[in-house]
PDB file of N, CA and C in Angstrom:
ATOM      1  N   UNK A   1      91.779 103.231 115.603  1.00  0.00           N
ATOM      2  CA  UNK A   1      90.905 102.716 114.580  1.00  0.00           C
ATOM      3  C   UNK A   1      91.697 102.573 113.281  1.00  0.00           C
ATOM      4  N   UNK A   2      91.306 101.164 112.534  1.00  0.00           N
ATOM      5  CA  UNK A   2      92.110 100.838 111.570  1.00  0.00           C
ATOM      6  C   UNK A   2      90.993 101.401 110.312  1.00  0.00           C
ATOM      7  N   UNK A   3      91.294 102.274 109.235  1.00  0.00           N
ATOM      8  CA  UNK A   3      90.504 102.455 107.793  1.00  0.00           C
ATOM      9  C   UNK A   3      91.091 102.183 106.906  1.00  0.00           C
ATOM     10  N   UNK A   4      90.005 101.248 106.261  1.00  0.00           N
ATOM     11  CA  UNK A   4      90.280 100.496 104.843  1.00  0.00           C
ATOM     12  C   UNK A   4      90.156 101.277 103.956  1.00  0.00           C
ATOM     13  N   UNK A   5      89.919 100.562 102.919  1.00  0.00           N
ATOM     14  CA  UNK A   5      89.705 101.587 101.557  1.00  0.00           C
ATOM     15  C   UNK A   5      89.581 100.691 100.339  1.00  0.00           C
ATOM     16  N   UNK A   6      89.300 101.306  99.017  1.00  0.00           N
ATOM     17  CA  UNK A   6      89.469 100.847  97.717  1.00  0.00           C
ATOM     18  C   UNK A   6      90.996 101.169  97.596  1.00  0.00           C
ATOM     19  N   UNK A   7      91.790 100.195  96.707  1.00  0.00           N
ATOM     20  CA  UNK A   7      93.156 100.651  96.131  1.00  0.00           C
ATOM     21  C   UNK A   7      92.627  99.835  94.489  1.00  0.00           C
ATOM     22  N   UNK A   8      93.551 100.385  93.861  1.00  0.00           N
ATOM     23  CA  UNK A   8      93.927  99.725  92.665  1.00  0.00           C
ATOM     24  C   UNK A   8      94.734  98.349  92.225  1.00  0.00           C
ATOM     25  N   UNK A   9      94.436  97.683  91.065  1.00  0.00           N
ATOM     26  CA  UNK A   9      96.100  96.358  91.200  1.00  0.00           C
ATOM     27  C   UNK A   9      97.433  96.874  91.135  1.00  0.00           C
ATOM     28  N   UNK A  10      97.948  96.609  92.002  1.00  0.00           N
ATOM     29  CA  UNK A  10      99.618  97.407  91.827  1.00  0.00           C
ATOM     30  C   UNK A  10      99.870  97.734  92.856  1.00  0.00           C
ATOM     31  N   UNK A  11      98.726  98.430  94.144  1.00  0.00           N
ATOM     32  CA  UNK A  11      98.696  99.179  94.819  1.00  0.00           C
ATOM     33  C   UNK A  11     100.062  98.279  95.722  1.00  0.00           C
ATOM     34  N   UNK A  12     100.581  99.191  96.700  1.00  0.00           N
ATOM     35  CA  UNK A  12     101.768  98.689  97.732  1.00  0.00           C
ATOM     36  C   UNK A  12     100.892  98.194  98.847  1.00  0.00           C
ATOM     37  N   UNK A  13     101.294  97.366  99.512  1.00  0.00           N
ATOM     38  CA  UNK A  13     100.660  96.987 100.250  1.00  0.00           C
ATOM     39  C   UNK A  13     101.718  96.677 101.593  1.00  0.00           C
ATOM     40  N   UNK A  14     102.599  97.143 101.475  1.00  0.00           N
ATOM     41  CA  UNK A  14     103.407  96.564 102.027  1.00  0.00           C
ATOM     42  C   UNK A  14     103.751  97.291 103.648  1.00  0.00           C
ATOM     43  N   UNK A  15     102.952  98.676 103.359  1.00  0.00           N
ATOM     44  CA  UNK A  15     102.836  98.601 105.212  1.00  0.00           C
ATOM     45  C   UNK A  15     101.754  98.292 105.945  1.00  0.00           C
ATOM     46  N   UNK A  16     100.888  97.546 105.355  1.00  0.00           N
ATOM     47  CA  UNK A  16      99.923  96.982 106.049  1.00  0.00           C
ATOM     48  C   UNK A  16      99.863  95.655 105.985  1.00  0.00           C
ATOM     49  N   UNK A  17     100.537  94.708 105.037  1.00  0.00           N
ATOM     50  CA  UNK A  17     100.555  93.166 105.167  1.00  0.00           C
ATOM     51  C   UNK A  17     101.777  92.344 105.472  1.00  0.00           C
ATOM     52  N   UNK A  18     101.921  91.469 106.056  1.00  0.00           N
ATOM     53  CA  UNK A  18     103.119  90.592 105.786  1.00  0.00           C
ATOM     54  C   UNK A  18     103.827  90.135 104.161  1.00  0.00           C
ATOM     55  N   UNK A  19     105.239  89.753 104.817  1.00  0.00           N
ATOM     56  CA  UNK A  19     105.507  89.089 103.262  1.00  0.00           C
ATOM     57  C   UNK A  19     105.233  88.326 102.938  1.00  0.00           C
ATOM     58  N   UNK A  20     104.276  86.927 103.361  1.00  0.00           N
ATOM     59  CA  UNK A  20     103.435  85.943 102.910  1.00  0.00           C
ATOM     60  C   UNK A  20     102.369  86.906 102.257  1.00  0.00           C
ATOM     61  N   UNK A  21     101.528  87.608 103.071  1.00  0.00           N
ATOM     62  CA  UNK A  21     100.327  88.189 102.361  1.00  0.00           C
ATOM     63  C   UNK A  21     100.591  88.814 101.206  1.00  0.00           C
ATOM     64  N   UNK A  22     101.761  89.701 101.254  1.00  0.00           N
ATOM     65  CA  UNK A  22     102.159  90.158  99.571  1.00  0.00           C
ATOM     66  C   UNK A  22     102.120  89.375  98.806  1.00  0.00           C
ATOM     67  N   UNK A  23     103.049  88.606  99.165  1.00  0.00           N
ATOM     68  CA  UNK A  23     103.205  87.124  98.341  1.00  0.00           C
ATOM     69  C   UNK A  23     101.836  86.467  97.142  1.00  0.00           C
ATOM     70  N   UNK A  24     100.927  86.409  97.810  1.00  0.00           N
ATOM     71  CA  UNK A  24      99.370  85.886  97.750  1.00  0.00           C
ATOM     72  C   UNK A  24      98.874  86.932  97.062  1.00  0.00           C
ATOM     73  N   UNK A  25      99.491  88.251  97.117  1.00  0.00           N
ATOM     74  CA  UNK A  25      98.258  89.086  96.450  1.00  0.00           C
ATOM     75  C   UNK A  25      99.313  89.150  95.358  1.00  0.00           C
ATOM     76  N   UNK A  26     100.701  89.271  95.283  1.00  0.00           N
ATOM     77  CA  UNK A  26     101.251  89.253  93.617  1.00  0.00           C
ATOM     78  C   UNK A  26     101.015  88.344  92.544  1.00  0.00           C
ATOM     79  N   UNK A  27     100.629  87.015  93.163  1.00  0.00           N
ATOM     80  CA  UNK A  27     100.308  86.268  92.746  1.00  0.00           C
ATOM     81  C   UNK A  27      98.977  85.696  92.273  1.00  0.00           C
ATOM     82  N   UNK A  28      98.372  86.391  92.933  1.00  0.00           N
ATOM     83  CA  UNK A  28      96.680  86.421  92.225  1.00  0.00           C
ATOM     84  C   UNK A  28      96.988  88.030  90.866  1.00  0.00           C
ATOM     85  N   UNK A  29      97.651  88.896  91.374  1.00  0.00           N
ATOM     86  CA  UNK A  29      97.713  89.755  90.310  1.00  0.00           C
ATOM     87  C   UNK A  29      98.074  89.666  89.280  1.00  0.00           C
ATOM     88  N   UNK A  30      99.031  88.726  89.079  1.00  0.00           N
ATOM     89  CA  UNK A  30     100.511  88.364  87.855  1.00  0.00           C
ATOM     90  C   UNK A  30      99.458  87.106  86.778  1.00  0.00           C
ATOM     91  N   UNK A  31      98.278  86.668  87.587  1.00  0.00           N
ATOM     92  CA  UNK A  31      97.278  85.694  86.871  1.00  0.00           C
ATOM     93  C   UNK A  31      96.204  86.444  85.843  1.00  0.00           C
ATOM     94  N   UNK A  32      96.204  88.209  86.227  1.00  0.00           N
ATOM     95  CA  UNK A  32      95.047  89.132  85.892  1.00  0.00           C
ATOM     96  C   UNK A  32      95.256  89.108  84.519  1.00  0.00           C
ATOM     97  N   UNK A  33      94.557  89.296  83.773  1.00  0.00           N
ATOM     98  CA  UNK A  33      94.632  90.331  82.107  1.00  0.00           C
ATOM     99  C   UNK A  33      95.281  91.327  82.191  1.00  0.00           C
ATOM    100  N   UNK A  34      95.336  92.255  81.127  1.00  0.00           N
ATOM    101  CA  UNK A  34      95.744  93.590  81.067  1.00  0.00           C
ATOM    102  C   UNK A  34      94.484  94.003  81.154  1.00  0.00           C
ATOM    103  N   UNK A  35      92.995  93.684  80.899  1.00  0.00           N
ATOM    104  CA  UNK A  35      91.606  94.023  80.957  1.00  0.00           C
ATOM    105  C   UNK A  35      91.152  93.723  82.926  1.00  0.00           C
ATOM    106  N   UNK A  36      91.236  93.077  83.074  1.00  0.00           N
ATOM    107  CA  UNK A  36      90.927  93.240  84.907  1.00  0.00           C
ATOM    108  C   UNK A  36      91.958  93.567  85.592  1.00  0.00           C
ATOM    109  N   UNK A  37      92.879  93.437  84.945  1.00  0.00           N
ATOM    110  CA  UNK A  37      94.351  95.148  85.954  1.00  0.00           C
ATOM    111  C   UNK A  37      93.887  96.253  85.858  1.00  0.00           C
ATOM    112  N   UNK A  38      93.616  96.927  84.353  1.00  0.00           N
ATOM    113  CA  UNK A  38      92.459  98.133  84.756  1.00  0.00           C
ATOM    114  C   UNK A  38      91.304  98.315  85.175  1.00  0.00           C
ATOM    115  N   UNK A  39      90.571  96.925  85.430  1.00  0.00           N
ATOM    116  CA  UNK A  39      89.002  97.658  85.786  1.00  0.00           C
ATOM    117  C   UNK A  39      88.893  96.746  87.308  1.00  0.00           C
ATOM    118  N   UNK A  40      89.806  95.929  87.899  1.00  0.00           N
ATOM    119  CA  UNK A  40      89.589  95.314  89.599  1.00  0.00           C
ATOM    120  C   UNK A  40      89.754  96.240  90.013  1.00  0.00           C
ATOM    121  N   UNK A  41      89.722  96.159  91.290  1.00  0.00           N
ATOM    122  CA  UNK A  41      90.296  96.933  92.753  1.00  0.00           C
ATOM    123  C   UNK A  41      89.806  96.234  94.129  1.00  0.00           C
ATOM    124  N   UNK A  42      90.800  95.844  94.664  1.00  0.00           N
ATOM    125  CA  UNK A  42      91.263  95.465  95.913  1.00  0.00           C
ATOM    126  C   UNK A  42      89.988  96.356  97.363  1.00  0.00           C
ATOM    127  N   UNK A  43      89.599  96.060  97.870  1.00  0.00           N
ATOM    128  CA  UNK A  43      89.002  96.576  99.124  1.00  0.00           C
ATOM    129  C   UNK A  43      89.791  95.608 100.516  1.00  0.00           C
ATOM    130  N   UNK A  44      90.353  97.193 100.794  1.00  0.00           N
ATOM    131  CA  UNK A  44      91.135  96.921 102.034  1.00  0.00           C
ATOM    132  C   UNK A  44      90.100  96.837 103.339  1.00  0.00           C
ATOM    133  N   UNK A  45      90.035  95.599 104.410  1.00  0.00           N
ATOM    134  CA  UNK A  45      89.357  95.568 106.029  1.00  0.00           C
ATOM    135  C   UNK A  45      90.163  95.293 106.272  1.00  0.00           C
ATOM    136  N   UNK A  46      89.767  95.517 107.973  1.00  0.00           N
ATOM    137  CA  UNK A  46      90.512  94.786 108.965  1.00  0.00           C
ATOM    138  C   UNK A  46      89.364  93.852 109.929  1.00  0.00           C
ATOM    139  N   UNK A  47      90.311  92.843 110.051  1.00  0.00           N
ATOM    140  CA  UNK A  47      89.385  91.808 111.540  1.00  0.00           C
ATOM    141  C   UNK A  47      89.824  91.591 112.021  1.00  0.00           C
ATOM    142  N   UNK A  48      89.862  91.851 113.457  1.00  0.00           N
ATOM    143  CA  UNK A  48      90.217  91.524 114.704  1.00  0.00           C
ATOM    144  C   UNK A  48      91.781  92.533 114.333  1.00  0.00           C
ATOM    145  N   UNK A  49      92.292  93.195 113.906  1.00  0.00           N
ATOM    146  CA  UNK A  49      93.625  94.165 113.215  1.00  0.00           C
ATOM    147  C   UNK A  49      94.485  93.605 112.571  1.00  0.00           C
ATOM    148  N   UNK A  50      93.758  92.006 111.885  1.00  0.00           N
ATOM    149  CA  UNK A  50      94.513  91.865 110.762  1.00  0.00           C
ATOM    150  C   UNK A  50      94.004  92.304 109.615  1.00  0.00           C
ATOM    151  N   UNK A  51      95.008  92.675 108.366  1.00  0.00           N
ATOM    152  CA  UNK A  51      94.123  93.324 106.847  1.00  0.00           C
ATOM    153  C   UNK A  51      93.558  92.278 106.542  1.00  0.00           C
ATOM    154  N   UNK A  52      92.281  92.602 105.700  1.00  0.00           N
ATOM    155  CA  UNK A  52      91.469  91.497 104.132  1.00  0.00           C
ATOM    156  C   UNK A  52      91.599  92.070 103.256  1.00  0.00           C
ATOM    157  N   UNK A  53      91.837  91.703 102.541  1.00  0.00           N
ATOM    158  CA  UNK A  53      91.710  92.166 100.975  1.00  0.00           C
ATOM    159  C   UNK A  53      91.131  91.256 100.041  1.00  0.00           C
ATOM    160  N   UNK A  54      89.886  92.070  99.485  1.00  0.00           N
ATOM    161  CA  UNK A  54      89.156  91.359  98.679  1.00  0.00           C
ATOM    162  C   UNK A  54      89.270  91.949  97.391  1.00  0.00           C
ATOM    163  N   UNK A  55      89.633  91.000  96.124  1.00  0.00           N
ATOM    164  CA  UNK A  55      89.502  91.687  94.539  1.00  0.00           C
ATOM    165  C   UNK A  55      88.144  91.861  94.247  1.00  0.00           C
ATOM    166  N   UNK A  56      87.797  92.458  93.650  1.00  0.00           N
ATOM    167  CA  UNK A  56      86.593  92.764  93.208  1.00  0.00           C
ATOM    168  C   UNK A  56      86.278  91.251  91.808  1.00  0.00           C
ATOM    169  N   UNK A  57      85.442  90.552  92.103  1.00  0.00           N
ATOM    170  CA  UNK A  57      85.329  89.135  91.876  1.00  0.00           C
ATOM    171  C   UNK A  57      86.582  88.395  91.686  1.00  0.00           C
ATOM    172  N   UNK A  58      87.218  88.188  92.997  1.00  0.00           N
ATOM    173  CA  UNK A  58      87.822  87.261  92.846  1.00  0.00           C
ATOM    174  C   UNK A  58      88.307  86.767  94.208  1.00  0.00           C
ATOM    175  N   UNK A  59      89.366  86.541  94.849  1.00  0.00           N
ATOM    176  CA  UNK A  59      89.445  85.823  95.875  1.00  0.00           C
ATOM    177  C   UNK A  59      89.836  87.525  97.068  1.00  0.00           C
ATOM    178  N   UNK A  60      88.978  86.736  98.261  1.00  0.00           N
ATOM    179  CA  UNK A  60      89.514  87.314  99.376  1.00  0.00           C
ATOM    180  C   UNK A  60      91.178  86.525 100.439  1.00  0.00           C
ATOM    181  N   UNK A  61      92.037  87.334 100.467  1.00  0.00           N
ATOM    182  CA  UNK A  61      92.848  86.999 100.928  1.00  0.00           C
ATOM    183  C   UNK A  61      92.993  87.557 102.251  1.00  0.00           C
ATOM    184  N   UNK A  62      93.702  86.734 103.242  1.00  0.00           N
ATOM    185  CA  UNK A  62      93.790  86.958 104.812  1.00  0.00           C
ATOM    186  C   UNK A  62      95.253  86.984 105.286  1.00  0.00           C
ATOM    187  N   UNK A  63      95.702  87.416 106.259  1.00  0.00           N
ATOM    188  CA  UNK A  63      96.966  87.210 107.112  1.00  0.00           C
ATOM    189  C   UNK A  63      96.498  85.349 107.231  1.00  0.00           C
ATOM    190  N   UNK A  64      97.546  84.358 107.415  1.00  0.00           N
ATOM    191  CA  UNK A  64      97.967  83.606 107.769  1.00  0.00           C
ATOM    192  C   UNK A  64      97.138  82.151 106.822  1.00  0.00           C
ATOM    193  N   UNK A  65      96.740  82.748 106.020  1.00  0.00           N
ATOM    194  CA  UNK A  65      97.047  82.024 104.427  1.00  0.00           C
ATOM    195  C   UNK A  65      94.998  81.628 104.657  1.00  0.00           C
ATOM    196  N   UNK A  66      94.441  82.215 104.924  1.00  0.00           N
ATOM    197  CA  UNK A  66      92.788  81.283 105.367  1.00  0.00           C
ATOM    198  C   UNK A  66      92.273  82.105 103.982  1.00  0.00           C
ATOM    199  N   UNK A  67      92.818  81.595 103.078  1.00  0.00           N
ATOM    200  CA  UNK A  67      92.366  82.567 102.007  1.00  0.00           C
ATOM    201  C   UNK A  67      90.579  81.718 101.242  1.00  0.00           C
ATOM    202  N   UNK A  68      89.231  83.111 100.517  1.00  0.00           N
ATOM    203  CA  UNK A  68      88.660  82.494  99.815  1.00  0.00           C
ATOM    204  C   UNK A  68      89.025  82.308  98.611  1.00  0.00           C
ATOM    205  N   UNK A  69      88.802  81.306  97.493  1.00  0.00           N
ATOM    206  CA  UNK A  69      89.569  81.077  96.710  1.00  0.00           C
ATOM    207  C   UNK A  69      88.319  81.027  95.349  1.00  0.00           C
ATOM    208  N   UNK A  70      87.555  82.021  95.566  1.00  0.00           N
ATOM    209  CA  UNK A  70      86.889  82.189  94.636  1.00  0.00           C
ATOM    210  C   UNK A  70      87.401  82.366  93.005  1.00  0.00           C
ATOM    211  N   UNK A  71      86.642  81.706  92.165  1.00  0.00           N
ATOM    212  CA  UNK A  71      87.383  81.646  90.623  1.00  0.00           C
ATOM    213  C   UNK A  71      87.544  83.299  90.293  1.00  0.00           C
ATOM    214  N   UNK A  72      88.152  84.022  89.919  1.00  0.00           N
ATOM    215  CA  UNK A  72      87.691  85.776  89.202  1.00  0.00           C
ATOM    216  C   UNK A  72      86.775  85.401  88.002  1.00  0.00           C
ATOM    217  N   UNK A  73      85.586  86.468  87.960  1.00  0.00           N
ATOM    218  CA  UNK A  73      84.930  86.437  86.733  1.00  0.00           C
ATOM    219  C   UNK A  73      84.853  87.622  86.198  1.00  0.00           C
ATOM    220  N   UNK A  74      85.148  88.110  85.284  1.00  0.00           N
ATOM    221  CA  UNK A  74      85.425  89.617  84.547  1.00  0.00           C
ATOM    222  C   UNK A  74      84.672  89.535  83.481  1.00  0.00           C
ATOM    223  N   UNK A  75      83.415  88.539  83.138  1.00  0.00           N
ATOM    224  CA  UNK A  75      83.001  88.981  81.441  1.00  0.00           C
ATOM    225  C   UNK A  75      81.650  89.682  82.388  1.00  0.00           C
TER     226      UNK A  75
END
């Protein structure tokens, strides 16, 4: 059994995703404020035993790029 979790922005991700998927999540991060770097957080699933990671309003990202590409809204 695979368990997810809450992480923080920053968090490593790197033994649970590919280097495309890093890729995708540094890059939605490096777009954040200094105001939604401290108050997002990432929720780690799995489907089918690949990771999701969803920001807390903002995009869910997938293994093999099927990403949602929801706008982030932080006000």
């Amino acid at each position: 059994m695979m368990l997810g979790g809450r992480f923080d922005v920053g968090h490593d991700f790197s033994r649970v995703a590919s280097p495309d998927l890093l890729e995708r999540i540094h890059r939605v991060e490096a777009q954040l404020t200094d105001e939604q770097r401290r108050s997002a957080r990432w929720t780690l699933t799995w489907l089918e035993g690949s990771p999701v990671l969803a920001l807390d309003d903002g995009p869910t990202l997938r293994e093999g790029g099927d990403d949602q590409t929801a706008q982030a809204d932080f006000s």
